[in-house]
C-alpha atoms as a PDB file:
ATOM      1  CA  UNK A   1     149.044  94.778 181.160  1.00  0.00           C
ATOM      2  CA  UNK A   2     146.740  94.919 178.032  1.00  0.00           C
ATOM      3  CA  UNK A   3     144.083  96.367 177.921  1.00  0.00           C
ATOM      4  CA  UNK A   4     140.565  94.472 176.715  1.00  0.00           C
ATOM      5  CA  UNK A   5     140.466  96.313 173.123  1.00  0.00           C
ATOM      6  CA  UNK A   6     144.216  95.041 172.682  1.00  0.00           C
ATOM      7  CA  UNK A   7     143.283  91.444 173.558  1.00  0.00           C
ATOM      8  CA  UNK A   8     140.325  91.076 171.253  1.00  0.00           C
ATOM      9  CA  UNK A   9     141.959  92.128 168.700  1.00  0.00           C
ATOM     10  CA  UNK A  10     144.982  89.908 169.143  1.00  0.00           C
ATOM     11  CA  UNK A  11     141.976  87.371 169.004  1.00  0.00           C
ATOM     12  CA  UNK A  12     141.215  88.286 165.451  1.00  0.00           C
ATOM     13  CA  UNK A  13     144.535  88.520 164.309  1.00  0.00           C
ATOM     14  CA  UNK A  14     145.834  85.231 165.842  1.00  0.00           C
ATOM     15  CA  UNK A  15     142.956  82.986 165.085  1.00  0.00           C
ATOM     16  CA  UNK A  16     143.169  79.106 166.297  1.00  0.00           C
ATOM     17  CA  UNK A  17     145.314  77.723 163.623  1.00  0.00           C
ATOM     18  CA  UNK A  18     147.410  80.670 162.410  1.00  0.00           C
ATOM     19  CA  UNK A  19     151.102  78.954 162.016  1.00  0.00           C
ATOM     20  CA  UNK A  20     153.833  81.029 164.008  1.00  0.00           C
ATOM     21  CA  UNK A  21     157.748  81.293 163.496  1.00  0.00           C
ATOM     22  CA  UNK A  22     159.536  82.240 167.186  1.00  0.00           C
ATOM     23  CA  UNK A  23     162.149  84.826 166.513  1.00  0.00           C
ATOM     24  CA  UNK A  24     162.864  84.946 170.860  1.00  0.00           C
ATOM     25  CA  UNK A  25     160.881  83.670 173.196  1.00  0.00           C
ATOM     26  CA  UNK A  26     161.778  85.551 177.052  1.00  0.00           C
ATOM     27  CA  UNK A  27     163.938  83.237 178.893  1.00  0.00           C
ATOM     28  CA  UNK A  28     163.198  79.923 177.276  1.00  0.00           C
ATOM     29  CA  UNK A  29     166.586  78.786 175.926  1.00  0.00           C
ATOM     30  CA  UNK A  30     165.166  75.337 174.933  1.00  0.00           C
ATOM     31  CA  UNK A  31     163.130  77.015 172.217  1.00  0.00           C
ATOM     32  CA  UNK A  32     165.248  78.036 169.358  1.00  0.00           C
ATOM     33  CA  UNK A  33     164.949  80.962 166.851  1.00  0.00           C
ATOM     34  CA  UNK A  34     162.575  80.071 163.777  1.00  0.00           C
ATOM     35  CA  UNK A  35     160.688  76.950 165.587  1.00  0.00           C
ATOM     36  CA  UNK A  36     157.156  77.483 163.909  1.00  0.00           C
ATOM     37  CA  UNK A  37     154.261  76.557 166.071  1.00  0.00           C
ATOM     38  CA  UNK A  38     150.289  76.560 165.408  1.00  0.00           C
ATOM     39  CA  UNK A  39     148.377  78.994 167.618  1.00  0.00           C
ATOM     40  CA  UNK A  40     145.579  76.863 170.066  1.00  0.00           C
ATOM     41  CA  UNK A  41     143.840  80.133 171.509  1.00  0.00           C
ATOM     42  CA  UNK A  42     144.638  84.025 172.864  1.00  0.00           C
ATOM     43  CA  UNK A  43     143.231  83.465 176.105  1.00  0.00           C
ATOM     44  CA  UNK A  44     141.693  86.078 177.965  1.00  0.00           C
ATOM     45  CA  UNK A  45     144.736  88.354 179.721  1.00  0.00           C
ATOM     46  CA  UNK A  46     146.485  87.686 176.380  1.00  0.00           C
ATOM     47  CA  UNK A  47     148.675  85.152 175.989  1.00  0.00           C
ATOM     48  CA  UNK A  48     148.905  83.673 172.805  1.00  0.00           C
ATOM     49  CA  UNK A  49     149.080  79.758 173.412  1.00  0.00           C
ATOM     50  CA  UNK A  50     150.705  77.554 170.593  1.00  0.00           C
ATOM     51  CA  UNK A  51     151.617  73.689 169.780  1.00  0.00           C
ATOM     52  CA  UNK A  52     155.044  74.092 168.944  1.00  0.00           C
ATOM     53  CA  UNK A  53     156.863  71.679 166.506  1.00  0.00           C
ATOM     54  CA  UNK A  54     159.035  70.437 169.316  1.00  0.00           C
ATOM     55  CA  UNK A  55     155.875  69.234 171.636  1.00  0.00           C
ATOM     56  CA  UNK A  56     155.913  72.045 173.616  1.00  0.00           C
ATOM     57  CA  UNK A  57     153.069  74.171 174.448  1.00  0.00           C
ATOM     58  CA  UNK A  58     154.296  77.426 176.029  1.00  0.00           C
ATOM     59  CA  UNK A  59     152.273  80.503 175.170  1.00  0.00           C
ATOM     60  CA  UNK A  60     153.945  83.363 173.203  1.00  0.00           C
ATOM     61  CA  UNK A  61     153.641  86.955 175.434  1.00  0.00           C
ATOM     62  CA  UNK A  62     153.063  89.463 172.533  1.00  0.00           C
ATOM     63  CA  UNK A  63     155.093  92.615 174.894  1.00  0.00           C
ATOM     64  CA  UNK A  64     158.311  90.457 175.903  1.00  0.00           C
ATOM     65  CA  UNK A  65     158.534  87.490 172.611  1.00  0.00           C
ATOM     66  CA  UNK A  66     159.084  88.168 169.210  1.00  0.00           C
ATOM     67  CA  UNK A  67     157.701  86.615 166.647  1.00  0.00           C
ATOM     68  CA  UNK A  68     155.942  86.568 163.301  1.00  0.00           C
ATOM     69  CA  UNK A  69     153.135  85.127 161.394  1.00  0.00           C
ATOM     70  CA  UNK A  70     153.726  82.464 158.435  1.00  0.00           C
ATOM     71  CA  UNK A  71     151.745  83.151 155.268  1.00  0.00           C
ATOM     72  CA  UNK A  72     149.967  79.663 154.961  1.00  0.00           C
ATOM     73  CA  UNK A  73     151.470  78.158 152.088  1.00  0.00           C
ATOM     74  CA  UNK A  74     149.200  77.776 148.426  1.00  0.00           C
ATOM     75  CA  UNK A  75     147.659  74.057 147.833  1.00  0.00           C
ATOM     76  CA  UNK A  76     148.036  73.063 144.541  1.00  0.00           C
ATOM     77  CA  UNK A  77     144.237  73.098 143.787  1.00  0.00           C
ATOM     78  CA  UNK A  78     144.332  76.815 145.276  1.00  0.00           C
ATOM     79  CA  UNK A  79     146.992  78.352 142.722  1.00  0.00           C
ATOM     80  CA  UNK A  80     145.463  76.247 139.380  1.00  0.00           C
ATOM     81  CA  UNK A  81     142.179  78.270 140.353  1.00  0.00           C
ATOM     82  CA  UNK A  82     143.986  81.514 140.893  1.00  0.00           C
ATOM     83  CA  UNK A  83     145.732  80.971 137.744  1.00  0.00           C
ATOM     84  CA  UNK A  84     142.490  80.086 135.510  1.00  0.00           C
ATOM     85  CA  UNK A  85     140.336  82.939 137.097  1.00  0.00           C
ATOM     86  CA  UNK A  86     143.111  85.615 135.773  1.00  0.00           C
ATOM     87  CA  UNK A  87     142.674  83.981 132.270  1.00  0.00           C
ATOM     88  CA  UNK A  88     138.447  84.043 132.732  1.00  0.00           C
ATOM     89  CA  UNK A  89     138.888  87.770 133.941  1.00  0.00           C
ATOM     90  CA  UNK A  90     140.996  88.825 130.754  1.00  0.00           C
ATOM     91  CA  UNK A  91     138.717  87.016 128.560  1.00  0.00           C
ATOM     92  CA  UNK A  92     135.215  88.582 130.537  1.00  0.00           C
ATOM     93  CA  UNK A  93     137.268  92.277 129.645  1.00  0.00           C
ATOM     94  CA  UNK A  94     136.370  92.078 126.262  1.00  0.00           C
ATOM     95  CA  UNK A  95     133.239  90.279 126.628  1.00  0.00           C
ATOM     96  CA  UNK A  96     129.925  92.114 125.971  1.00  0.00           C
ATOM     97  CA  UNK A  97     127.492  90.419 128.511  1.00  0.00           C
ATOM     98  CA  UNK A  98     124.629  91.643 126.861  1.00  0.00           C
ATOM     99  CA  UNK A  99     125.843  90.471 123.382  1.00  0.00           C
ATOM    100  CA  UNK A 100     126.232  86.694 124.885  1.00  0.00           C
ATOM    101  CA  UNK A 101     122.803  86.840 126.443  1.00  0.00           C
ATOM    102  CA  UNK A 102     121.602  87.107 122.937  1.00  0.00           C
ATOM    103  CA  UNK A 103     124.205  84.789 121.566  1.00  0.00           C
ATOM    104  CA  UNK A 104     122.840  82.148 124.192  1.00  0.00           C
ATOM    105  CA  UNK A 105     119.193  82.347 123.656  1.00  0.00           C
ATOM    106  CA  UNK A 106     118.763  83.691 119.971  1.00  0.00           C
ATOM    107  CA  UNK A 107     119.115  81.905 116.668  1.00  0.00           C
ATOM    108  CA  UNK A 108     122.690  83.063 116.183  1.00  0.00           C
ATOM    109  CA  UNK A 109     125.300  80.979 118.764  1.00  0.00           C
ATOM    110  CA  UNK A 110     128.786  82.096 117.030  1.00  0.00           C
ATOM    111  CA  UNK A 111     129.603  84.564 119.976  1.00  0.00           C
ATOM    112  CA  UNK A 112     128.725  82.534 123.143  1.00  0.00           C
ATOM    113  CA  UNK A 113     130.366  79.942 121.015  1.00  0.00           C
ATOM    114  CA  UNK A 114     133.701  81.048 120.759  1.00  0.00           C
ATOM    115  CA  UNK A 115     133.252  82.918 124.047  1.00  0.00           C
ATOM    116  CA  UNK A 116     132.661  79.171 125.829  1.00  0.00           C
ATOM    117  CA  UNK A 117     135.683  78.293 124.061  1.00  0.00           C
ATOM    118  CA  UNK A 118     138.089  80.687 124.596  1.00  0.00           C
ATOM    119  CA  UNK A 119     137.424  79.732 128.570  1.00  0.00           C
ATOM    120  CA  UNK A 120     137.741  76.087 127.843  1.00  0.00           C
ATOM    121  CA  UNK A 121     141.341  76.704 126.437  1.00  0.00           C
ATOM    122  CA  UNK A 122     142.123  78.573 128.852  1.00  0.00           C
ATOM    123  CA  UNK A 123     141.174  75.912 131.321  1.00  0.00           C
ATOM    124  CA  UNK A 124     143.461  73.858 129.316  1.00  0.00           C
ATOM    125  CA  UNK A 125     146.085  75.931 129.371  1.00  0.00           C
ATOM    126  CA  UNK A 126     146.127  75.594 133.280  1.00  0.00           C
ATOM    127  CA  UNK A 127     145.210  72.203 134.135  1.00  0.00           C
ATOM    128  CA  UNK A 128     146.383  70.019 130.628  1.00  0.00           C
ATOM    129  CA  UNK A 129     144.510  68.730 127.911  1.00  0.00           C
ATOM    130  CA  UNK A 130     142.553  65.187 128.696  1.00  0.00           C
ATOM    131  CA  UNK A 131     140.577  63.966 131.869  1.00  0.00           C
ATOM    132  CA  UNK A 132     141.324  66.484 134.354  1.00  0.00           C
ATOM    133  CA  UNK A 133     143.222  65.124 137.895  1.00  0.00           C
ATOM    134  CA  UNK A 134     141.287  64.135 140.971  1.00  0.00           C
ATOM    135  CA  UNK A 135     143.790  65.527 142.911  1.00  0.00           C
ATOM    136  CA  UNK A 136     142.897  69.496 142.125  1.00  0.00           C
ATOM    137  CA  UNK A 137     139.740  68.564 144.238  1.00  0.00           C
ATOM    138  CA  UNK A 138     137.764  71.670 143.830  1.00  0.00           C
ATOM    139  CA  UNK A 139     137.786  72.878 140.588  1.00  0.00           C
ATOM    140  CA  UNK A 140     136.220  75.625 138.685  1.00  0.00           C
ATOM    141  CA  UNK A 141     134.938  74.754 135.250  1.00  0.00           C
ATOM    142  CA  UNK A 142     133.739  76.608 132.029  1.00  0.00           C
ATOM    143  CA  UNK A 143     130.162  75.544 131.218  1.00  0.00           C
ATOM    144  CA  UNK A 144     126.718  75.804 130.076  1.00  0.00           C
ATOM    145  CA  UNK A 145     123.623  76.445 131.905  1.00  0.00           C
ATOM    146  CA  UNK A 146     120.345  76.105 131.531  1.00  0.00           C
ATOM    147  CA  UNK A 147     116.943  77.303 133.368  1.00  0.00           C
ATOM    148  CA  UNK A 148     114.878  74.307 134.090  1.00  0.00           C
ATOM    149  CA  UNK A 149     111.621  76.925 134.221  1.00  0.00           C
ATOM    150  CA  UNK A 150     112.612  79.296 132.094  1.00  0.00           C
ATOM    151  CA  UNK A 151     114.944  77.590 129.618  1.00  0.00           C
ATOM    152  CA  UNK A 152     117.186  80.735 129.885  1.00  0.00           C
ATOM    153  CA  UNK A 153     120.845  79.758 128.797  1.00  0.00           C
ATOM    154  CA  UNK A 154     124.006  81.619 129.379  1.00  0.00           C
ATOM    155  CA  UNK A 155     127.718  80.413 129.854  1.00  0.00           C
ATOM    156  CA  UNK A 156     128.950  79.697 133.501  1.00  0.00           C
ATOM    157  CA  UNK A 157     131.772  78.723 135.771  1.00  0.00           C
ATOM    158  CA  UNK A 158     130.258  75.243 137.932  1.00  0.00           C
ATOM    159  CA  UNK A 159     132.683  74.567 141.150  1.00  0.00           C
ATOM    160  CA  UNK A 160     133.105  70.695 141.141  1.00  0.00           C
ATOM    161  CA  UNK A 161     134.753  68.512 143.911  1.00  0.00           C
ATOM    162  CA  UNK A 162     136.467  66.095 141.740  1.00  0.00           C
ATOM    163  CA  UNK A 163     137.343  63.958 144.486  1.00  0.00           C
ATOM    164  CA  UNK A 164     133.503  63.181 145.510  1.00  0.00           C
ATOM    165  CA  UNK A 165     132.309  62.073 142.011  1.00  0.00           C
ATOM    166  CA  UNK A 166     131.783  65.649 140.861  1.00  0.00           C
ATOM    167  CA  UNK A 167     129.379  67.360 143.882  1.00  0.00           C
ATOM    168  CA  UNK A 168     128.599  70.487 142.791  1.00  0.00           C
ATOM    169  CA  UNK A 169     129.282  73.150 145.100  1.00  0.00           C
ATOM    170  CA  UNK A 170     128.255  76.776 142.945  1.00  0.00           C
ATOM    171  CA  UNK A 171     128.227  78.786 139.787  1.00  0.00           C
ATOM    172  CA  UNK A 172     128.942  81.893 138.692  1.00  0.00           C
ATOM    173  CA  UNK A 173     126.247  82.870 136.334  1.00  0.00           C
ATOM    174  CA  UNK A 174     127.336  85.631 133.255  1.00  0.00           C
ATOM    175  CA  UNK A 175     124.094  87.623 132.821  1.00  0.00           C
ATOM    176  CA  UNK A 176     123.367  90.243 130.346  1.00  0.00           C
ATOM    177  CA  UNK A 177     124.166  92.558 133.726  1.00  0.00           C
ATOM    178  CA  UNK A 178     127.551  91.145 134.434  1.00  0.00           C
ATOM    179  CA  UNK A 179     128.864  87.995 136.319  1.00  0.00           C
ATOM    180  CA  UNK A 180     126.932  86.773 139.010  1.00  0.00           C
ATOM    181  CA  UNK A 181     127.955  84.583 142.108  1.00  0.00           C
ATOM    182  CA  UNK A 182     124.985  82.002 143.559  1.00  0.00           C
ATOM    183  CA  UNK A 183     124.472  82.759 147.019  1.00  0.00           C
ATOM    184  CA  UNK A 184     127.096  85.775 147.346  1.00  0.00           C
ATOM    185  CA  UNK A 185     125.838  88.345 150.047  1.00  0.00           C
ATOM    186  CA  UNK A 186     127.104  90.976 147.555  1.00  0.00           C
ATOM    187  CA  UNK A 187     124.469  89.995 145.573  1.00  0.00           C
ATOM    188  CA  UNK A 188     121.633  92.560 146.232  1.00  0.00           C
ATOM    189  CA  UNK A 189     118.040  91.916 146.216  1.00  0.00           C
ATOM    190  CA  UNK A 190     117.012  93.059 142.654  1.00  0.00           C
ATOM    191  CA  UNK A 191     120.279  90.780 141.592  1.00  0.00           C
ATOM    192  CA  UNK A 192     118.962  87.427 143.816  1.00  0.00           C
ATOM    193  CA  UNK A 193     115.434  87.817 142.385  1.00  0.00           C
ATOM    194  CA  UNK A 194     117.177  87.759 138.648  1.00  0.00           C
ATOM    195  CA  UNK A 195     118.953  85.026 139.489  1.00  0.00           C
ATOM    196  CA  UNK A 196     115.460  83.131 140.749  1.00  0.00           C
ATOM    197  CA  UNK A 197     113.985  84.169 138.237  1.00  0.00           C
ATOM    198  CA  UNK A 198     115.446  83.414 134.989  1.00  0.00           C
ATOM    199  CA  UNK A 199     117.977  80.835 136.013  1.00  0.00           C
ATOM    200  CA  UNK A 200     117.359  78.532 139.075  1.00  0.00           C
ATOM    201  CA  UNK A 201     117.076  75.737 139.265  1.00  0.00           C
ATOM    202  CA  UNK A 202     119.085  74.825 136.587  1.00  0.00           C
ATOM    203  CA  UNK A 203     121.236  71.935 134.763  1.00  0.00           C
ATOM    204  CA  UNK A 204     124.761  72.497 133.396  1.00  0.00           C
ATOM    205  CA  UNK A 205     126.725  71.004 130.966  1.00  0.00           C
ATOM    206  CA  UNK A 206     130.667  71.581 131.893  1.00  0.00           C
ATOM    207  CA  UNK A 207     133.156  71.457 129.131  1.00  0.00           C
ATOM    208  CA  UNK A 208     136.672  69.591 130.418  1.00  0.00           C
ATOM    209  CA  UNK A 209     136.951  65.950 130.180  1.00  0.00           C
ATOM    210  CA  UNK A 210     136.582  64.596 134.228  1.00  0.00           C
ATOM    211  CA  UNK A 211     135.863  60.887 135.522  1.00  0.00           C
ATOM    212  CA  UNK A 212     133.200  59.276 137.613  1.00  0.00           C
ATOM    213  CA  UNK A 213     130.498  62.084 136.967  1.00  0.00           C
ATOM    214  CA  UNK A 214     126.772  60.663 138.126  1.00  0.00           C
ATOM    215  CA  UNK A 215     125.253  64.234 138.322  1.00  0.00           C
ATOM    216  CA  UNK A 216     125.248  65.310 134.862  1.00  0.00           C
ATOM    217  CA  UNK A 217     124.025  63.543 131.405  1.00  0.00           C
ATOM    218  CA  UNK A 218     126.021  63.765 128.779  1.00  0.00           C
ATOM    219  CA  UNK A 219     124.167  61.831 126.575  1.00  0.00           C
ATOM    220  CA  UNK A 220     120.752  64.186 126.668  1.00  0.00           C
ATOM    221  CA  UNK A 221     122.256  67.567 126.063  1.00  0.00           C
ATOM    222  CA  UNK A 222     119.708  69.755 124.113  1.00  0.00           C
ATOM    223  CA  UNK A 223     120.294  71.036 120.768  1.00  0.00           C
ATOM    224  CA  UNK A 224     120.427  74.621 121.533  1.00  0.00           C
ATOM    225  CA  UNK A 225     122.989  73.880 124.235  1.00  0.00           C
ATOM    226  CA  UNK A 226     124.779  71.597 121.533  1.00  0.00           C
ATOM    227  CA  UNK A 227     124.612  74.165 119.519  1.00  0.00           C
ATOM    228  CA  UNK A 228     126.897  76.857 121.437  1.00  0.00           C
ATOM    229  CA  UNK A 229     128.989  73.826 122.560  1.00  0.00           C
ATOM    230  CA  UNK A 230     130.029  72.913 119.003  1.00  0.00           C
ATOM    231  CA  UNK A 231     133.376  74.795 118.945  1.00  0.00           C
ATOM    232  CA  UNK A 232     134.389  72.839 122.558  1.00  0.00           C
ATOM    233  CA  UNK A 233     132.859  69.526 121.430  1.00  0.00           C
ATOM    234  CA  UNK A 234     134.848  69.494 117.936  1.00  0.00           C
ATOM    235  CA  UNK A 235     137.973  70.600 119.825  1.00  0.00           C
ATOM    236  CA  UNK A 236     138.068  67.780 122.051  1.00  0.00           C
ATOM    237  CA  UNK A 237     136.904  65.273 119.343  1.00  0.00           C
ATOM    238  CA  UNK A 238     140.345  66.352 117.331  1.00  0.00           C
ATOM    239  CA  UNK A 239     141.976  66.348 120.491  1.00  0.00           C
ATOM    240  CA  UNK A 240     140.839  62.435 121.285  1.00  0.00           C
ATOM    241  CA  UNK A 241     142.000  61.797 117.314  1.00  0.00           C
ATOM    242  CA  UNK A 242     145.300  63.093 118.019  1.00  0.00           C
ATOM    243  CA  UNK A 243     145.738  61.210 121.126  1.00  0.00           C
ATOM    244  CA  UNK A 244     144.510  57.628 119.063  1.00  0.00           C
ATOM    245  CA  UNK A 245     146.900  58.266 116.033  1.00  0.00           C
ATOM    246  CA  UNK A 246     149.899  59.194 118.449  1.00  0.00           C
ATOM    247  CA  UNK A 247     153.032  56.654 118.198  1.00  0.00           C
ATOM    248  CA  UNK A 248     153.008  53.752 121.321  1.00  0.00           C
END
């Protein structure tokens, strides 16, 4: 019999909807060797109880069945993010955060510049030049922000869900003291009053092409925040030539 310590943590480690792949199950012939099931509940002497793929719903008994967990397979959406965050991380390793601050906020915008557009290639790279698919859902996007109080700007990555007309759903702010995650609880309290402070609330201006956006205006960007978008905005401009003069 298990004890209580084993069956809590069989509780953490088979958590309602963990997917499971039967290698035996004790003296149930009907249920065949790699059947994959999706664990209900451990209940409390236990028993690990499953919806099998074949209807059934016979509990697995973790000292007499064999089995083994099945890594939950990568959306789509989930490996283009993975894939652009390695590019952002190689660029942000030769990045001088304090550097960029000034870049954003002083006179001269060449280095936040071709900072912003180093990450918007690399989001091309990932997910294609053009209007970027609805299908991704959430997305992660290269951008500029700016502090509605203290008209602080720096560059940013703005989480979009693409298929609810662009809600925005965070941003990872790159301060002179590093990147920055709204509403992390690694964040500590000196870090959360910085972020109050200089940069929230705030509007953004995100870089990749998307449809069906009623959140952000385009059409009113300021001129300082022009101004470090130049290199992104002429890139896309040649981009949309390209596209016009190509053969039909």
């Amino acid at each position: 019999m298990l004890r209580r310590e084993q069956i809590e943590r069989l509780k953490e480690r088979y958590p309602a909807g963990t997917v499971v792949r039967l290698g035996q199950m004790e003296g149930e012939h009907q249920m065949p060797s790699g059947m994959e099931g999706k664990v209900i509940g451990v209940d409390d002497i236990g028993q690990i109880h499953v919806e099998w793929e074949n209807g059934s719903t016979l509990a697995l008994n973790v000292e007499e069945d064999d089995f083994t967990v099945v890594p939950q397979k990568e959306t789509l959406s989930e490996k283009k993010c993975r894939e652009f965050l390695g590019k952002i991380n190689e660029i942000l390793k030769e990045t001088d955060f304090y550097l960029l601050n000034v870049s954003c906020n002083g006179g001269d915008t060449a280095y936040a510049a071709q900072k912003l557009l180093a990450m918007h290639q690399a989001f091309e790279t990932v997910y294609g030049e053009g209007y970027v698919d609805e299908e991704y859902g959430m997305v992660m996007m290269p951008a500029v922000v700016c502090g509605r109080d203290s008209g602080i700007r720096t560059l940013a990555l703005v989480t979009l869900d693409l298929e609810s007309s662009e809600e925005h759903f965070g941003t990872i702010f790159m301060t002179p003291g590093g990147m920055m995650e709204q509403g992390s609880s690694f964040l500590s309290e000196k870090q959360k009053q910085a972020l109050a402070e200089y940069y929230i609330p705030y509007d953004y201006w995100y870089t990749p092409l998307v449809e069906r956006d009623h959140h952000v205006d385009f059409t009113q960007i300021p001129e300082e925040v022009a101004d470090i978008r130049r290199m992104v905005d002429e890139l896309l401009v040649q981009g949309e030539a390209f596209h016009m003069n190509e053969p039909k």
